[in-house]
C-alpha atoms as a PDB file:
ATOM      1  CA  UNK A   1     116.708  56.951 208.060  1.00  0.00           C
ATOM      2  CA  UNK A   2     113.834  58.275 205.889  1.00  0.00           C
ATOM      3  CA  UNK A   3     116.884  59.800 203.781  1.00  0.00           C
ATOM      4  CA  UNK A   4     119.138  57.090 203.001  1.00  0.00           C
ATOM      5  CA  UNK A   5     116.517  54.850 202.028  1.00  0.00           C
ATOM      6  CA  UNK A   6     115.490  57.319 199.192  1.00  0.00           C
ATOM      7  CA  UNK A   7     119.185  57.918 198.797  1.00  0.00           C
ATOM      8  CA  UNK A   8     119.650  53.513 198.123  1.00  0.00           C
ATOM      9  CA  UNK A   9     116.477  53.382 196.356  1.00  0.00           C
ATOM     10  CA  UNK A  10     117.793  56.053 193.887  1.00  0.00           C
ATOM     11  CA  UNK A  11     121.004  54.351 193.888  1.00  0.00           C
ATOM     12  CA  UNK A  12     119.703  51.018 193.056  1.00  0.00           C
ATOM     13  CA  UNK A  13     117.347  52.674 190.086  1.00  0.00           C
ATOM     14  CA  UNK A  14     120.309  54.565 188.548  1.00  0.00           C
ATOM     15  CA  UNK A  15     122.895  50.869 188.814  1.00  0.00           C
ATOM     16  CA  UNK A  16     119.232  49.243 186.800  1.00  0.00           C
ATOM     17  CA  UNK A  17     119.170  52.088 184.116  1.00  0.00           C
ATOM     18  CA  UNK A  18     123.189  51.654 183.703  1.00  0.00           C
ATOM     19  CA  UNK A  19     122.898  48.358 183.092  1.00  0.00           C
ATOM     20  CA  UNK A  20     120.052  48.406 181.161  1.00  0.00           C
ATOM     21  CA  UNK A  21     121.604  51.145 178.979  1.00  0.00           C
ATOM     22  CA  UNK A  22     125.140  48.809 178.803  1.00  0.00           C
ATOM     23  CA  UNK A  23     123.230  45.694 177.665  1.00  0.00           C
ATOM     24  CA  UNK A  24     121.030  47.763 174.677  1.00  0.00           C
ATOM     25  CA  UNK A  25     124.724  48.747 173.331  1.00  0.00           C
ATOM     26  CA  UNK A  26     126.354  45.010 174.051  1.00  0.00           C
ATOM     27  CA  UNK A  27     123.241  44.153 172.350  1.00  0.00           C
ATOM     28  CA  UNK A  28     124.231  46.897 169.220  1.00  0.00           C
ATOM     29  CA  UNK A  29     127.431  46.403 169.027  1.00  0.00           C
ATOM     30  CA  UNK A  30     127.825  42.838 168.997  1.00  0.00           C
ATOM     31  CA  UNK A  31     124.759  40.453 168.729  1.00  0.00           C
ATOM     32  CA  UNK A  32     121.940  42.532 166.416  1.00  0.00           C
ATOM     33  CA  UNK A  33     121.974  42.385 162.587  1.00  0.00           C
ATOM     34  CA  UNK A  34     120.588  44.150 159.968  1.00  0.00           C
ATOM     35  CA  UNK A  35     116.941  42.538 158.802  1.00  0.00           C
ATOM     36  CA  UNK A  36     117.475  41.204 155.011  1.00  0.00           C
ATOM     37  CA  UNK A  37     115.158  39.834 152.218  1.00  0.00           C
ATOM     38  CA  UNK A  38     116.098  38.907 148.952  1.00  0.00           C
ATOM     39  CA  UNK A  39     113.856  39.949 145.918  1.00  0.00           C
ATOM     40  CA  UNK A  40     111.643  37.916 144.338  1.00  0.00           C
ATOM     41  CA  UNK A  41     113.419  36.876 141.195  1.00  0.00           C
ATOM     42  CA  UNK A  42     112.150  36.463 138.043  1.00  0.00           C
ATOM     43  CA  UNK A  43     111.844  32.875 137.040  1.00  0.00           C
ATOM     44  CA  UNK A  44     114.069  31.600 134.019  1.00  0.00           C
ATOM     45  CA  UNK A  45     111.470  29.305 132.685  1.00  0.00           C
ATOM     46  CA  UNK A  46     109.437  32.104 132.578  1.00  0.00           C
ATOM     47  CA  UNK A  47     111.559  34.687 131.022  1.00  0.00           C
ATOM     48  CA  UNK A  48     112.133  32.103 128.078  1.00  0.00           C
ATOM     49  CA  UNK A  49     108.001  32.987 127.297  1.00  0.00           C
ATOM     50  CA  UNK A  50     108.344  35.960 127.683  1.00  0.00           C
ATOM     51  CA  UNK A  51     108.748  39.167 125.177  1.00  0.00           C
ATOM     52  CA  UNK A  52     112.093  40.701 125.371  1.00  0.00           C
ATOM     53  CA  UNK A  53     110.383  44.316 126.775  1.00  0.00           C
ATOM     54  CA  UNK A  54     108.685  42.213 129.371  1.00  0.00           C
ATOM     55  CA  UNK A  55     111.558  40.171 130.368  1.00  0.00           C
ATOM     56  CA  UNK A  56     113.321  42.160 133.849  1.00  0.00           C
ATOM     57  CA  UNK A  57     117.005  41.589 133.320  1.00  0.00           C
ATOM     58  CA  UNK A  58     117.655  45.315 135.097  1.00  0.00           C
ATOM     59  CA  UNK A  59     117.843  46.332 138.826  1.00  0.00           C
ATOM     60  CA  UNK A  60     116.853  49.884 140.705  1.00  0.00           C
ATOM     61  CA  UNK A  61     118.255  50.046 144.523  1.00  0.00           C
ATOM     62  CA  UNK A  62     117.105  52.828 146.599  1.00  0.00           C
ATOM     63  CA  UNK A  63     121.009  53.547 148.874  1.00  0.00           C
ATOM     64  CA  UNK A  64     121.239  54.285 152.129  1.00  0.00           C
ATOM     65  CA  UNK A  65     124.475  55.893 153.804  1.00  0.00           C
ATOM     66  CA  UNK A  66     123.961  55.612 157.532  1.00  0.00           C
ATOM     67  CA  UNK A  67     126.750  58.010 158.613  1.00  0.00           C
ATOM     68  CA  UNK A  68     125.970  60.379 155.756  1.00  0.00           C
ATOM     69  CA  UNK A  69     124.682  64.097 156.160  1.00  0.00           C
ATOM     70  CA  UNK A  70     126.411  64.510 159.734  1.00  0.00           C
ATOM     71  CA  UNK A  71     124.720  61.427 160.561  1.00  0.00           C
ATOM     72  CA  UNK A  72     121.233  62.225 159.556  1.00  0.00           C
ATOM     73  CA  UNK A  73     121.351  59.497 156.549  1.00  0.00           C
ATOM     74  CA  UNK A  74     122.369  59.964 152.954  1.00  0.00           C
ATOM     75  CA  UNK A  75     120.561  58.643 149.736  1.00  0.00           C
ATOM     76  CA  UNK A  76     121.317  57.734 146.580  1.00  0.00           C
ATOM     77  CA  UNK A  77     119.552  55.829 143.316  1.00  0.00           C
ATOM     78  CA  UNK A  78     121.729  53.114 142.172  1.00  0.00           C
ATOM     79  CA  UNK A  79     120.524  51.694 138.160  1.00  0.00           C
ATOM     80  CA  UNK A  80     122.071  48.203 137.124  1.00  0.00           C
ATOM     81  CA  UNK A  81     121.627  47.583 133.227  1.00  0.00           C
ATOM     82  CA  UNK A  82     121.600  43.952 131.903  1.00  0.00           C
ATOM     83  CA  UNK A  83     125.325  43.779 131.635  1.00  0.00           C
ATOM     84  CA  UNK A  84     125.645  44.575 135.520  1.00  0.00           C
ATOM     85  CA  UNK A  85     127.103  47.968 134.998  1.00  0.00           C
ATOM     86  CA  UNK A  86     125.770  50.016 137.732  1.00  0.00           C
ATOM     87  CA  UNK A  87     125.459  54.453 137.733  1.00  0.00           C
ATOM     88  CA  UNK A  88     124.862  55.907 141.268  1.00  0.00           C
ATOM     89  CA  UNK A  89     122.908  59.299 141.101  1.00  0.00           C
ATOM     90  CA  UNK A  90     123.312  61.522 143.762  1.00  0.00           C
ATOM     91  CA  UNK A  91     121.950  64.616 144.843  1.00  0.00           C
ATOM     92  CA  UNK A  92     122.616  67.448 146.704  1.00  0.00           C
ATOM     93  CA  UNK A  93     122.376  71.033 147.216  1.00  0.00           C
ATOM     94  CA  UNK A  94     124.890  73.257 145.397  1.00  0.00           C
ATOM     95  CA  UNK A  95     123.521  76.975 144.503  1.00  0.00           C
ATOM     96  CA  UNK A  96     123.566  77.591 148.591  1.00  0.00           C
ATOM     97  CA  UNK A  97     125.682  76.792 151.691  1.00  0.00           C
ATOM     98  CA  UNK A  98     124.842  73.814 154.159  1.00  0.00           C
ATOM     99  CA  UNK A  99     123.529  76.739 156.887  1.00  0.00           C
ATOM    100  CA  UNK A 100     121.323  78.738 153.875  1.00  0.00           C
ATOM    101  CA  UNK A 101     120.091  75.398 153.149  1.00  0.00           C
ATOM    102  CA  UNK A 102     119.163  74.551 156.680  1.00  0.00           C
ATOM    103  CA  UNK A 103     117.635  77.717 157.102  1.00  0.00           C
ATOM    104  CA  UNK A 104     115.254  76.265 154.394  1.00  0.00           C
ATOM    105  CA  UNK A 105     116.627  78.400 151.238  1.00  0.00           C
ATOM    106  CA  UNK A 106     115.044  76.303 147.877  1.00  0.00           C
ATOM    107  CA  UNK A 107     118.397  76.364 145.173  1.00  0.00           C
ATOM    108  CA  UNK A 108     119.431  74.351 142.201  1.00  0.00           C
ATOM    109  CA  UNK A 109     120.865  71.566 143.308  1.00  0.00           C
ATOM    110  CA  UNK A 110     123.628  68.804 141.247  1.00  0.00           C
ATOM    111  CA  UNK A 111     122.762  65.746 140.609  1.00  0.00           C
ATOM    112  CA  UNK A 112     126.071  63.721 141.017  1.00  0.00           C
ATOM    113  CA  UNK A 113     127.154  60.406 138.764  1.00  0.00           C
ATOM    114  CA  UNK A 114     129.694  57.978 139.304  1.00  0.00           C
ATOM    115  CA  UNK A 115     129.585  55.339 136.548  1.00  0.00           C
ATOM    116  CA  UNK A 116     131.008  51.529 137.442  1.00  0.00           C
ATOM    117  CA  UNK A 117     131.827  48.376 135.531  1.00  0.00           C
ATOM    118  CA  UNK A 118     130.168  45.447 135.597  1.00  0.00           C
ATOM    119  CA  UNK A 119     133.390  44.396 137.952  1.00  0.00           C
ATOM    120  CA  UNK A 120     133.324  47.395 139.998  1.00  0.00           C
ATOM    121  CA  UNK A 121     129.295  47.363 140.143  1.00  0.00           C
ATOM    122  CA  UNK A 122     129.855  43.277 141.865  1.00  0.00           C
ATOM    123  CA  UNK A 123     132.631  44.644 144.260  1.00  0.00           C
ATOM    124  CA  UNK A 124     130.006  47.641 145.547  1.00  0.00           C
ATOM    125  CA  UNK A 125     127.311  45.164 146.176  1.00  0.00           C
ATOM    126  CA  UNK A 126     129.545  43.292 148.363  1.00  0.00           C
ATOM    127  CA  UNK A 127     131.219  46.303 150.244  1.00  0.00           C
ATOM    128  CA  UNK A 128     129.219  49.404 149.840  1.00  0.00           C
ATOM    129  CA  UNK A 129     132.223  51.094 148.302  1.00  0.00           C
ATOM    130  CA  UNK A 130     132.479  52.689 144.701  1.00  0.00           C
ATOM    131  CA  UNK A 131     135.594  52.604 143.061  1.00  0.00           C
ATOM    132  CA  UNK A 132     138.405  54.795 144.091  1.00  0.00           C
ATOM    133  CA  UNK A 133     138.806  56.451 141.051  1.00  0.00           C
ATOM    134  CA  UNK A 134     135.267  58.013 141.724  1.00  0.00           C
ATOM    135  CA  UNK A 135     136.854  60.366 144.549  1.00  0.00           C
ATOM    136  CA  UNK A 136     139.700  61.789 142.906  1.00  0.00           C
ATOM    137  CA  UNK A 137     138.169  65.367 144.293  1.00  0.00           C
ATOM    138  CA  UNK A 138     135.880  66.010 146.948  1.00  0.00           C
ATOM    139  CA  UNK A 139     132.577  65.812 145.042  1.00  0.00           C
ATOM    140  CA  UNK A 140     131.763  63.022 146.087  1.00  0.00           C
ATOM    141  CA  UNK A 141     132.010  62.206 149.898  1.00  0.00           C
ATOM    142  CA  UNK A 142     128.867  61.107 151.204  1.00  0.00           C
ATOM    143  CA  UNK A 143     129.184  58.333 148.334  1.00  0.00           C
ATOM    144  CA  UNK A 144     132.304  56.840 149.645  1.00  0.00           C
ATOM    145  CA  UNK A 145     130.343  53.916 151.582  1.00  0.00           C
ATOM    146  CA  UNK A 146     126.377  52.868 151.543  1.00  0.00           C
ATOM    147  CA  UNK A 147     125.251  50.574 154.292  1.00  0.00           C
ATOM    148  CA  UNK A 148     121.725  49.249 153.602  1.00  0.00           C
ATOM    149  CA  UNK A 149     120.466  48.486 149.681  1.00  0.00           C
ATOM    150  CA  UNK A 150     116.927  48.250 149.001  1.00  0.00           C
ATOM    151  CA  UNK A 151     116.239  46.682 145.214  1.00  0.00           C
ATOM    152  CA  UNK A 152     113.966  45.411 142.725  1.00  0.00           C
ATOM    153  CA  UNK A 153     114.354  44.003 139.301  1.00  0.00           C
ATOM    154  CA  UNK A 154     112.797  45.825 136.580  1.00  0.00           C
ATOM    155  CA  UNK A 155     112.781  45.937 132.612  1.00  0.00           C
ATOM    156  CA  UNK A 156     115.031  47.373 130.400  1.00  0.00           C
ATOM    157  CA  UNK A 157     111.913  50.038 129.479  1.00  0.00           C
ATOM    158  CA  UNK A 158     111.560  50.989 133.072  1.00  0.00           C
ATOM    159  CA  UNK A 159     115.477  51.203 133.325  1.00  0.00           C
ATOM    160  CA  UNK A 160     115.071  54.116 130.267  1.00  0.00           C
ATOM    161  CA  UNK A 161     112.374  55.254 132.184  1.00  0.00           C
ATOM    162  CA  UNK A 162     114.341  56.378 135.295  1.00  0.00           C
ATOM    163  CA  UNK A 163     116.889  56.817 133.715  1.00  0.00           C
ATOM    164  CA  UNK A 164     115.253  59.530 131.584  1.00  0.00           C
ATOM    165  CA  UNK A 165     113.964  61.339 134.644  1.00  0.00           C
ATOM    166  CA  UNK A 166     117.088  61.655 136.412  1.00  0.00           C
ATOM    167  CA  UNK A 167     118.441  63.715 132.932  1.00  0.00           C
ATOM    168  CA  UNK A 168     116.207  66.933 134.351  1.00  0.00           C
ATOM    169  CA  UNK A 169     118.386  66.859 137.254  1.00  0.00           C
ATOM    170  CA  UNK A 170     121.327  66.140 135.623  1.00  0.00           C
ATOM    171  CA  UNK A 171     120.844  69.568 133.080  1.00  0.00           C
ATOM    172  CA  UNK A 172     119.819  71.568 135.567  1.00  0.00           C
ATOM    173  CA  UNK A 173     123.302  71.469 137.735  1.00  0.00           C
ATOM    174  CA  UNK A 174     125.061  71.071 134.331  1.00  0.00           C
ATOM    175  CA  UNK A 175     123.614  74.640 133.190  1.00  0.00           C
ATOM    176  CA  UNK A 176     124.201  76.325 136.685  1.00  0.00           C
ATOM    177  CA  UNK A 177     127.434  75.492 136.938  1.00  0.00           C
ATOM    178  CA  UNK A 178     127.943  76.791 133.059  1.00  0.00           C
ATOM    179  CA  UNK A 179     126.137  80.259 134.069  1.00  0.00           C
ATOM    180  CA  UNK A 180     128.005  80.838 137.098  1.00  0.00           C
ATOM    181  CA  UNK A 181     131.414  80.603 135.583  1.00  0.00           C
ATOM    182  CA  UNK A 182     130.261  82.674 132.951  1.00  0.00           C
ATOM    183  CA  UNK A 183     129.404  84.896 135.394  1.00  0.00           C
ATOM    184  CA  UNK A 184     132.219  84.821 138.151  1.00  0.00           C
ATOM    185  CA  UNK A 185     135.267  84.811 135.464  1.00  0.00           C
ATOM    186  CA  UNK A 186     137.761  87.843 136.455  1.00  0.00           C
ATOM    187  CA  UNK A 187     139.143  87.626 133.019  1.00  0.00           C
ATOM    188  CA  UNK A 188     135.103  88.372 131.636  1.00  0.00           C
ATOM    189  CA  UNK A 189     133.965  91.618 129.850  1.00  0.00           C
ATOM    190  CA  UNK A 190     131.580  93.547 131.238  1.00  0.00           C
ATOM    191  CA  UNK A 191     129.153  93.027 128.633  1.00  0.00           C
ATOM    192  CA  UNK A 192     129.544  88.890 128.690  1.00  0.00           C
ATOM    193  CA  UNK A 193     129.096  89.539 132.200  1.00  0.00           C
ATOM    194  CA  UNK A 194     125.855  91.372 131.491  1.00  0.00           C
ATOM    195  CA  UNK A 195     124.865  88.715 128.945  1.00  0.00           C
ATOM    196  CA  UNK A 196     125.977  86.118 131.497  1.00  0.00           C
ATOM    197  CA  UNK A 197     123.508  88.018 134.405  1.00  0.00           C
ATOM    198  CA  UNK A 198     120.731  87.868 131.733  1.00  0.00           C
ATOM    199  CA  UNK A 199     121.178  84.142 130.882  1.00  0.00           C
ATOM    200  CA  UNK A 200     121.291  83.089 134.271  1.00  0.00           C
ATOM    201  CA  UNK A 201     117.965  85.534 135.703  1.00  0.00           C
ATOM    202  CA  UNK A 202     116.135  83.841 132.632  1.00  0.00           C
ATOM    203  CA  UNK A 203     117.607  80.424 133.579  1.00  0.00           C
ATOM    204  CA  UNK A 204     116.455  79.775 136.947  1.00  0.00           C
ATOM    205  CA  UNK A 205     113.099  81.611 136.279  1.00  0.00           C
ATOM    206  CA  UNK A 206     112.281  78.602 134.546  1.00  0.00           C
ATOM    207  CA  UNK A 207     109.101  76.996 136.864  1.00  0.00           C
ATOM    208  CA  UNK A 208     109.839  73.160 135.680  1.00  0.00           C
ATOM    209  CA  UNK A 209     113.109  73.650 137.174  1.00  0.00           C
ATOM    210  CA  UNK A 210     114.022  70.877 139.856  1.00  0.00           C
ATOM    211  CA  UNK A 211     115.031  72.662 142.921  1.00  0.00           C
ATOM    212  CA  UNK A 212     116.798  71.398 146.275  1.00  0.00           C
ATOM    213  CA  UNK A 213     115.323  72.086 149.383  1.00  0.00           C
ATOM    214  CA  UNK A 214     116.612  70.273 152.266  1.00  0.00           C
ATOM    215  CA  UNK A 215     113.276  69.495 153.746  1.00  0.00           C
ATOM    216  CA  UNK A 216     110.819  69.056 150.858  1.00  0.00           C
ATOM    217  CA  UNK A 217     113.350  67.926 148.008  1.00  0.00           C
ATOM    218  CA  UNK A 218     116.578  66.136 148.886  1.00  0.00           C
ATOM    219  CA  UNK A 219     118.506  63.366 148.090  1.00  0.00           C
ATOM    220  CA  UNK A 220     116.103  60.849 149.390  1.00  0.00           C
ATOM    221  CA  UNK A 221     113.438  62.880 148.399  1.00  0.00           C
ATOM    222  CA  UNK A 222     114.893  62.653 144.168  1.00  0.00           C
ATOM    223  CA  UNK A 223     115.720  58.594 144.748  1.00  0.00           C
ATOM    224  CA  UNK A 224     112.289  57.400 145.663  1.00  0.00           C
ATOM    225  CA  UNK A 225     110.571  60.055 143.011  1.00  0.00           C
ATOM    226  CA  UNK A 226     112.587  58.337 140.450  1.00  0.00           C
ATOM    227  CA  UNK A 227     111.795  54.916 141.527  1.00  0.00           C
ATOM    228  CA  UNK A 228     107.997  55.792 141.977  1.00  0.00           C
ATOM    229  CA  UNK A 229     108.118  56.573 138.111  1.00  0.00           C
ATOM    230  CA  UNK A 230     108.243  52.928 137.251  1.00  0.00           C
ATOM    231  CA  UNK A 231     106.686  51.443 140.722  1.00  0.00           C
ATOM    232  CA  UNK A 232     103.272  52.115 141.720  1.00  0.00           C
ATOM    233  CA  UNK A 233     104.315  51.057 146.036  1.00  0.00           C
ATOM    234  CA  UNK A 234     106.980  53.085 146.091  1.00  0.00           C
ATOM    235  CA  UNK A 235     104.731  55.962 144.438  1.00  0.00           C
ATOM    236  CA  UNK A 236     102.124  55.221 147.481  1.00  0.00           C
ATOM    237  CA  UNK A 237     104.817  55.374 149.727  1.00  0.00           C
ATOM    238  CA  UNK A 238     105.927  58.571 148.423  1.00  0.00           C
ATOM    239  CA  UNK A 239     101.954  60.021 149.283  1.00  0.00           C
ATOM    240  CA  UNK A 240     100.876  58.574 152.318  1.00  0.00           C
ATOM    241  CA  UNK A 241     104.230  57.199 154.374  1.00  0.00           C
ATOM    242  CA  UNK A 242     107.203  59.067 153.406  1.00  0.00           C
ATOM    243  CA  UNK A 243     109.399  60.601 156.370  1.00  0.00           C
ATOM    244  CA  UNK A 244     111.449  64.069 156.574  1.00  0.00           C
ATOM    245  CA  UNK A 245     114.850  61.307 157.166  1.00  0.00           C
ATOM    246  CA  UNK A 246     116.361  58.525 154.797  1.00  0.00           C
ATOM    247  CA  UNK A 247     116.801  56.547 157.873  1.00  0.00           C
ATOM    248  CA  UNK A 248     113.433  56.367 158.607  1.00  0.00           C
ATOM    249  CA  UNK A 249     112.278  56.172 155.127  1.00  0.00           C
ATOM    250  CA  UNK A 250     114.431  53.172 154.329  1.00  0.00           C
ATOM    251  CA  UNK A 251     112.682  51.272 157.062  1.00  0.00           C
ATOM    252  CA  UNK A 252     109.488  51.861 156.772  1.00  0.00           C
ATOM    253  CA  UNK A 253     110.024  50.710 152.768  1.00  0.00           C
ATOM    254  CA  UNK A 254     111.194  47.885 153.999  1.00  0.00           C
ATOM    255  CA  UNK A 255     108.346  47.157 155.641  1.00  0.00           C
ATOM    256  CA  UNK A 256     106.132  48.662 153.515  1.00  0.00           C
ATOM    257  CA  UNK A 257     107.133  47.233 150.023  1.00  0.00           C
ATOM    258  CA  UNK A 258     105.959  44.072 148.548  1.00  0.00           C
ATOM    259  CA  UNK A 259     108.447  41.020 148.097  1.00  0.00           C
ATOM    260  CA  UNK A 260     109.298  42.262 144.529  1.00  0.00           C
ATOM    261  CA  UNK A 261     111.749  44.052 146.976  1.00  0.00           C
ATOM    262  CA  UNK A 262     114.903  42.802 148.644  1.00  0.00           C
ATOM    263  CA  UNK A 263     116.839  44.787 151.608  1.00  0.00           C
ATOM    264  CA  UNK A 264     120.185  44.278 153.374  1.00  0.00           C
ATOM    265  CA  UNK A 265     123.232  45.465 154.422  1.00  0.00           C
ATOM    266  CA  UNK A 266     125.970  46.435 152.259  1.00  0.00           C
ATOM    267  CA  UNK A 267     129.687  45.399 153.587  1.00  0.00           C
ATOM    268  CA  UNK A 268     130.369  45.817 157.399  1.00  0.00           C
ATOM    269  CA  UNK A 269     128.945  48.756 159.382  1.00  0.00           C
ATOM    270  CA  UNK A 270     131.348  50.664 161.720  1.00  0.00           C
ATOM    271  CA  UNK A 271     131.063  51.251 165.335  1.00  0.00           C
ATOM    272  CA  UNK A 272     129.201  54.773 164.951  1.00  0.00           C
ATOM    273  CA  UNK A 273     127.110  53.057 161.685  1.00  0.00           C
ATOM    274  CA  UNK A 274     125.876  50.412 164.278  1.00  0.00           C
ATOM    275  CA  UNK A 275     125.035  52.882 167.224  1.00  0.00           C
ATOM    276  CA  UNK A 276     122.971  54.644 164.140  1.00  0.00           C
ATOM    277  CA  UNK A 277     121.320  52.324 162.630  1.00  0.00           C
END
């Protein structure tokens, strides 16, 4: 007797933890949506007062790909000028493989750009999707769709700003990828080869250098140091709250951050972007 009560008692607490677990993914799946805020804008009356430098006619958005990195969360800066032309900047590792990079191996890394229209930049904000003529190779795959946009408005100086800082990224890939086909030609003499050896030892024992490393420099790790340049919260966030994950990181921003910043979604999440989120 004493046996198939536990055996109906345990029957009864695995049927609760089914259910439980089925309504959490109804829940998901069907009835939750993404928290959003819109930024505080600035006020036309008062931008009429104001002096041109002052006036914040630009946007910064931090990017979040759910699905992105094997499903560990992908980030990306996203700059909108006062014409509404948008650049993405992406970053990634590229002097070592996805398993050296796991293992923790520090590399140069490529800071990836896909320029948009003012058109183009209008259709992203509604679907998460860049332009199709950005992915006319491979380079570019864990840009293909952003879920979740967190922004701010921001001065044309502050746009320059960040825009400045991603250029040390941008040069860095730019100059490895110069040196290494330099230096992997078959066609190459052995002395340009040499010379090529030289350039690229002196090259990366440069100390400013920005390096990748998957843990302590990554994508997520580059967009919020850009955006700290010109925002004192996100630089705070950056010291004391910051996460290892994007995921993470793009909540806790969002509850972090003042209401200068907005957060959403971006288009319609997919079945595995829901059970991520």
């Amino acid at each position: 007797m004493r046996t198939r009560h536990k055996t109906r008692k345990s029957t009864i607490f695995l049927l609760i933890f089914f259910f439980l677990i089925l309504a959490f993914f109804v829940y998901k799946f069907f009835f939750y949506t993404p928290p959003q805020r819109a930024a505080s804008v600035p006020l036309s009356e008062q931008a009429r007062t104001l002096p041109e430098e002052q006036i914040q006619s630009c946007q910064v958005c931090y990017l979040l790909n759910l699905d992105g990195m094997k499903g560990l969360g992908h980030s990306a800066l996203l700059l909108i000028d006062e014409d509404g032309a948008g650049q993405i900047f992406s970053y990634n590792g590229m002097q070592y493989s996805l398993i050296q990079c796991l293992l923790g191996k520090e590399g140069i890394g490529k800071m990836k750009v896909i320029s948009m229209t003012p058109e183009e930049t209008s259709a992203f904000l509604e679907t998460g999707e860049p332009p199709a003529s950005a992915f006319s190779t491979n380079e570019f795959d864990e840009c293909r769709n952003f879920d979740r946009i967190l922004y701010r408005y921001i001065t044309r100086n502050e746009f320059d700003t960040i825009l400045s800082g991603t250029k040390s990224y941008i040069n860095a890939g730019d100059e490895f990828e110069k040196l290494y086909a330099a230096l992997h030609t078959p066609e190459s003499s052995e002395s340009v080869r040499l010379s090529a050896e030289n350039s690229m030892k002196a090259f990366l024992s440069q100390e400013q250098l920005p390096r990748y490393q998957i843990y302590t420099h990554n994508c997520d790790t580059a967009a919020r140091r850009l955006i700290a340049l010109i925002d004192p919260e996100a630089a705070s966030f950056n010291e004391t709250e910051a996460s290892l994950f994007p995921k993470s990181n793009y909540k806790r921003m969002c509850r972090s951050l003042s209401e200068s910043w907005g957060f959403g979604p971006l288009g319609k999440d997919t079945w595995l972007e829901k059970l991520l989120q």
